[in-house]
Protein backbone atom coordinates (compact mmCIF):
# COMPACT_ATOMS: atom_id res chain seq x y z
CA UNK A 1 99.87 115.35 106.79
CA UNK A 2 99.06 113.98 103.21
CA UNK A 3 97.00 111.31 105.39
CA UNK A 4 94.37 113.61 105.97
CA UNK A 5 93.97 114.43 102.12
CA UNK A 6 93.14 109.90 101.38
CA UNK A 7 94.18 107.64 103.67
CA UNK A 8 95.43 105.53 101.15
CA UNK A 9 95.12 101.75 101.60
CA UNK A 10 97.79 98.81 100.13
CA UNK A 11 95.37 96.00 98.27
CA UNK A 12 97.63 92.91 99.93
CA UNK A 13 96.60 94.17 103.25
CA UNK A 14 92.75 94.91 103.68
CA UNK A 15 89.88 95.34 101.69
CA UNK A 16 89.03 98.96 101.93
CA UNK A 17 90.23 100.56 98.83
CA UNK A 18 88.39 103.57 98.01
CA UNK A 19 87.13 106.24 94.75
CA UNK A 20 88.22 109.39 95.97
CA UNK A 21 87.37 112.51 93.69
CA UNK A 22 88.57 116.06 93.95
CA UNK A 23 86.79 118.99 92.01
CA UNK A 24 87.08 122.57 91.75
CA UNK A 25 88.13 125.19 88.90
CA UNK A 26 92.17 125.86 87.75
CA UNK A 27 94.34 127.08 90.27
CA UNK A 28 92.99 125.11 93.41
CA UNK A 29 96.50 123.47 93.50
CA UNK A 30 94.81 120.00 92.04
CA UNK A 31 98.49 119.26 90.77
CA UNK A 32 100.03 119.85 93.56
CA UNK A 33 97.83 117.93 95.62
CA UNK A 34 97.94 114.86 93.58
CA UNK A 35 101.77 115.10 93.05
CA UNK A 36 101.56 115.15 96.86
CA UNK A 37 99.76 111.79 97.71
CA UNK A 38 102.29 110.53 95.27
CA UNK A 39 104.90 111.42 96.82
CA UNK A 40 103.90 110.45 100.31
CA UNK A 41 103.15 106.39 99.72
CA UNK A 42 106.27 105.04 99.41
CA UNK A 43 104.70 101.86 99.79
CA UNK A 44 102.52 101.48 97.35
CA UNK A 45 103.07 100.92 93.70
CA UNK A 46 101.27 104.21 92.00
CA UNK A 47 100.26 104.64 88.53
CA UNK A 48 100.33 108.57 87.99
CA UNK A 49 97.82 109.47 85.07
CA UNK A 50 97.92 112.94 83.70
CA UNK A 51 96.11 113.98 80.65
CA UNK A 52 97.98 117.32 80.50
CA UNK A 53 101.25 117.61 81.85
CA UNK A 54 104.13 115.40 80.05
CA UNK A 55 106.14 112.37 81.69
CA UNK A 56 109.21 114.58 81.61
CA UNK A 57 107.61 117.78 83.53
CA UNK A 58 105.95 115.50 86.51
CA UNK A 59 108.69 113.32 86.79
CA UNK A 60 110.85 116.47 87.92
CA UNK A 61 108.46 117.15 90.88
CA UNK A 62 107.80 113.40 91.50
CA UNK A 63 110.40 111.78 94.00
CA UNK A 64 108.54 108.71 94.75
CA UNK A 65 110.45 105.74 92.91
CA UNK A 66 107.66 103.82 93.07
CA UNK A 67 105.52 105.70 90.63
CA UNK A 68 104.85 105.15 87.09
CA UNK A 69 104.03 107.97 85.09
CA UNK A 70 101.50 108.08 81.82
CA UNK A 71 100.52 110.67 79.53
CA UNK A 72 97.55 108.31 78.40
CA UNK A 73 95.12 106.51 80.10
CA UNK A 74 95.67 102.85 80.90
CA UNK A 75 92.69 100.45 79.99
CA UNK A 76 94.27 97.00 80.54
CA UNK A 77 93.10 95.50 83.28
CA UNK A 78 96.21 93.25 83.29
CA UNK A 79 98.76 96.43 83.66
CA UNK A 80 96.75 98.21 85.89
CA UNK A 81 96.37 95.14 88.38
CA UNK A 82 99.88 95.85 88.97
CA UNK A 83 99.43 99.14 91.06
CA UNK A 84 97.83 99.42 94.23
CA UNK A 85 96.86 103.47 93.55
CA UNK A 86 95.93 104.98 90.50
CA UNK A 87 95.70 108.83 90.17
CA UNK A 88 94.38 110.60 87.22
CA UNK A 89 95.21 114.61 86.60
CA UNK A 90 92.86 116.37 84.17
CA UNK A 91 89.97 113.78 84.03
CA UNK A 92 87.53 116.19 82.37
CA UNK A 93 89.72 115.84 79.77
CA UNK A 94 88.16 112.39 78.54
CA UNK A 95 84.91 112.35 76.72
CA UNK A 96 81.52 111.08 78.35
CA UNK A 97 81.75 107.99 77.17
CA UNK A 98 85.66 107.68 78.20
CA UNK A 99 84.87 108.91 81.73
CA UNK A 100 81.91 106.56 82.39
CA UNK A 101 83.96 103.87 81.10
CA UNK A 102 86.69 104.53 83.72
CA UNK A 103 84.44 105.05 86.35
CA UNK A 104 83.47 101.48 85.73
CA UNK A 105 86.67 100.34 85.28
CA UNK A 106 87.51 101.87 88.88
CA UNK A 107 84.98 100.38 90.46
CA UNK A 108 85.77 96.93 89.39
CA UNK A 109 89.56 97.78 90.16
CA UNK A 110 88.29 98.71 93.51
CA UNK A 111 86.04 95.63 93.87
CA UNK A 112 87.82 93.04 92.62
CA UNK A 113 91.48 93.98 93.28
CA UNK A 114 91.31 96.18 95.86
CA UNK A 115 92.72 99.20 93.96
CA UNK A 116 92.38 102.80 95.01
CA UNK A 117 91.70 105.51 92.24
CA UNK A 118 91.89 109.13 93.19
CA UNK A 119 90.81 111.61 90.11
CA UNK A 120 91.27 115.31 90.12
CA UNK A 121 89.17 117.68 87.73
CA UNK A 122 88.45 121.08 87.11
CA UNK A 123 84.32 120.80 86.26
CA UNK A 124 83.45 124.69 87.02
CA UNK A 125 85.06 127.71 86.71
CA UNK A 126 85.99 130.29 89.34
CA UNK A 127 82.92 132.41 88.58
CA UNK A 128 80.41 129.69 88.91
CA UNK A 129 78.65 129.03 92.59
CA UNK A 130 80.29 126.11 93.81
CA UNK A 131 77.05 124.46 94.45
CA UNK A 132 76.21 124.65 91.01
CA UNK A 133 78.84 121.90 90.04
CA UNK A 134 76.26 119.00 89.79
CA UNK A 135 75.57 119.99 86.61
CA UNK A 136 78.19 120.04 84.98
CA UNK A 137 79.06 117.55 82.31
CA UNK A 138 80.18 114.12 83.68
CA UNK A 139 80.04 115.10 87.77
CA UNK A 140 77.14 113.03 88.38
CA UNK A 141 78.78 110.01 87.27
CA UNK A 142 82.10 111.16 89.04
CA UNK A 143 80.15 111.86 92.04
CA UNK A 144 77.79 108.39 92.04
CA UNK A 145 80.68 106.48 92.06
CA UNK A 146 83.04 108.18 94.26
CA UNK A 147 83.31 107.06 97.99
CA UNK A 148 84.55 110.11 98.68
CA UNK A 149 83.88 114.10 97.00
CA UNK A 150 86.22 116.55 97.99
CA UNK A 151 85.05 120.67 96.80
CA UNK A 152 87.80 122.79 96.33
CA UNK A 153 87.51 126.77 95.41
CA UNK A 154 89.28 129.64 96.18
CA UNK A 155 88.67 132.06 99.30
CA UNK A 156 86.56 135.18 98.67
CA UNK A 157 88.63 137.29 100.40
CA UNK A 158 92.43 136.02 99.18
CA UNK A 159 92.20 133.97 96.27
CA UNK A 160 95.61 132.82 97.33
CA UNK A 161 93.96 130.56 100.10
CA UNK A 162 92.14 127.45 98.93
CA UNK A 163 89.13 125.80 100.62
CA UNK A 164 87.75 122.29 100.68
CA UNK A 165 84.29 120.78 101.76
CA UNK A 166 83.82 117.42 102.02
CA UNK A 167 80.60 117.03 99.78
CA UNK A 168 79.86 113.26 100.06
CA UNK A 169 81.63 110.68 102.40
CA UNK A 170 80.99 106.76 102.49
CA UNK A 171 83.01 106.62 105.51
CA UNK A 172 82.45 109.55 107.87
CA UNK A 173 79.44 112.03 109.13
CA UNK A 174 79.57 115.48 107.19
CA UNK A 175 79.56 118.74 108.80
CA UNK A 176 78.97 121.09 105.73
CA UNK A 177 81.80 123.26 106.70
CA UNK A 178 84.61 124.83 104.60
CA UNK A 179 88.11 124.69 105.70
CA UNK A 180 91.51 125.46 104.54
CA UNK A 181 93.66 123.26 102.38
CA UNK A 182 96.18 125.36 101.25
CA UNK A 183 96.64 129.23 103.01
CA UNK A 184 99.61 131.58 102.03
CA UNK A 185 101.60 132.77 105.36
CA UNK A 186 104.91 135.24 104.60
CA UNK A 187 104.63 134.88 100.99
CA UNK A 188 104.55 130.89 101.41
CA UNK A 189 101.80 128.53 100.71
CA UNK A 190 101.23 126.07 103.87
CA UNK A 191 98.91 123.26 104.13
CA UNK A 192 96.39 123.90 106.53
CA UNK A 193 93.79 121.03 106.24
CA UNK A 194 90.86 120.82 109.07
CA UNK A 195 91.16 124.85 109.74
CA UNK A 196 87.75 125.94 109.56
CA UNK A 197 86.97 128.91 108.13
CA UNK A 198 85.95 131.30 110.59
């Protein structure tokens, strides 16, 4: 279930929004996954950020009626007050400057309206250690403001599979382990999240 990727949270209702980031190199199904929490809240009102797919392409895999799609990045406070998520494709995209400027932005939208903000980016490249991510330009600001860090790379042994660790958590304990969020079966790719990798 698409609950287990952010347990999303509507701003009339409780105070718990949350900064949720997910990082890992190209073809860890960031997209997808983004398109997917989308998709599955209905009921919130979603402002759908990508910095490189057009309107037209996303709005072809997004069914949710309640999403608003951009091509550029919203600054208005008023206009983004409206939404009760905001996801942003691409985010390493923006300059230093732009990203630490969001990153404050989301934390006010969190703290002050109650907004969720889920950002995807690819920050290192498949031949990099995963560990090694840190230091890569604008993580450490991703990562200090984030309530929630999710690692994503591909398996060692099928690059077809994807794995996720949970590398920093305001809200649970973390176990260090790996698991599967996406594994192929028969030619298909199936979500799989919490199966630990063996």
């Amino acid at each position: 279930m698409i609950e287990n990727v952010i347990r999303l949270k509507n701003k009339k209702v409780t105070n718990n929004a949350r900064i949720v980031a997910y990082i890992g190199p190209k073809g860890c199904y960031q997209t997808t996954t983004a398109i997917e929490i989308a998709n599955h809240n209905p009921k919130h009102n979603i402002l759908f950020v990508s910095l490189e797919m057009s309107p037209i392409q996303l709005s072809k895999r997004i069914t949710n009626k309640n999403v608003d799609i951009s091509d550029k990045m919203v600054w208005d406070g008023k206009i983004l007050n409206n939404y009760d998520v905001i996801i942003i494709n691409n985010i390493e995209l923006l300059s230093k400057n732009q990203t630490i400027k969001w990153l404050n932005t989301a934390k006010k939208l969190k703290n002050d309206c109650k907004i969720n903000t889920c950002m995807f980016t690819h920050l290192i490249s498949n031949k990099e250690d995963i560990n090694y991510y840190k230091s890569r330009q604008n993580s450490q600001y991703i990562k200090e403001i984030a309530d929630k860090v999710w690692i994503l790379k591909k398996d060692d042994d099928n690059d077809n599979n994807i794995l996720f660790k949970i590398e920093k958590s305001n809200f649970e304990e973390l176990d260090d382990c790996w698991y599967y969020m996406y594994k192929m079966e028969n030619g298909k790719l199936k979500k799989c999240l919490w199966e630990k990798v063996s």
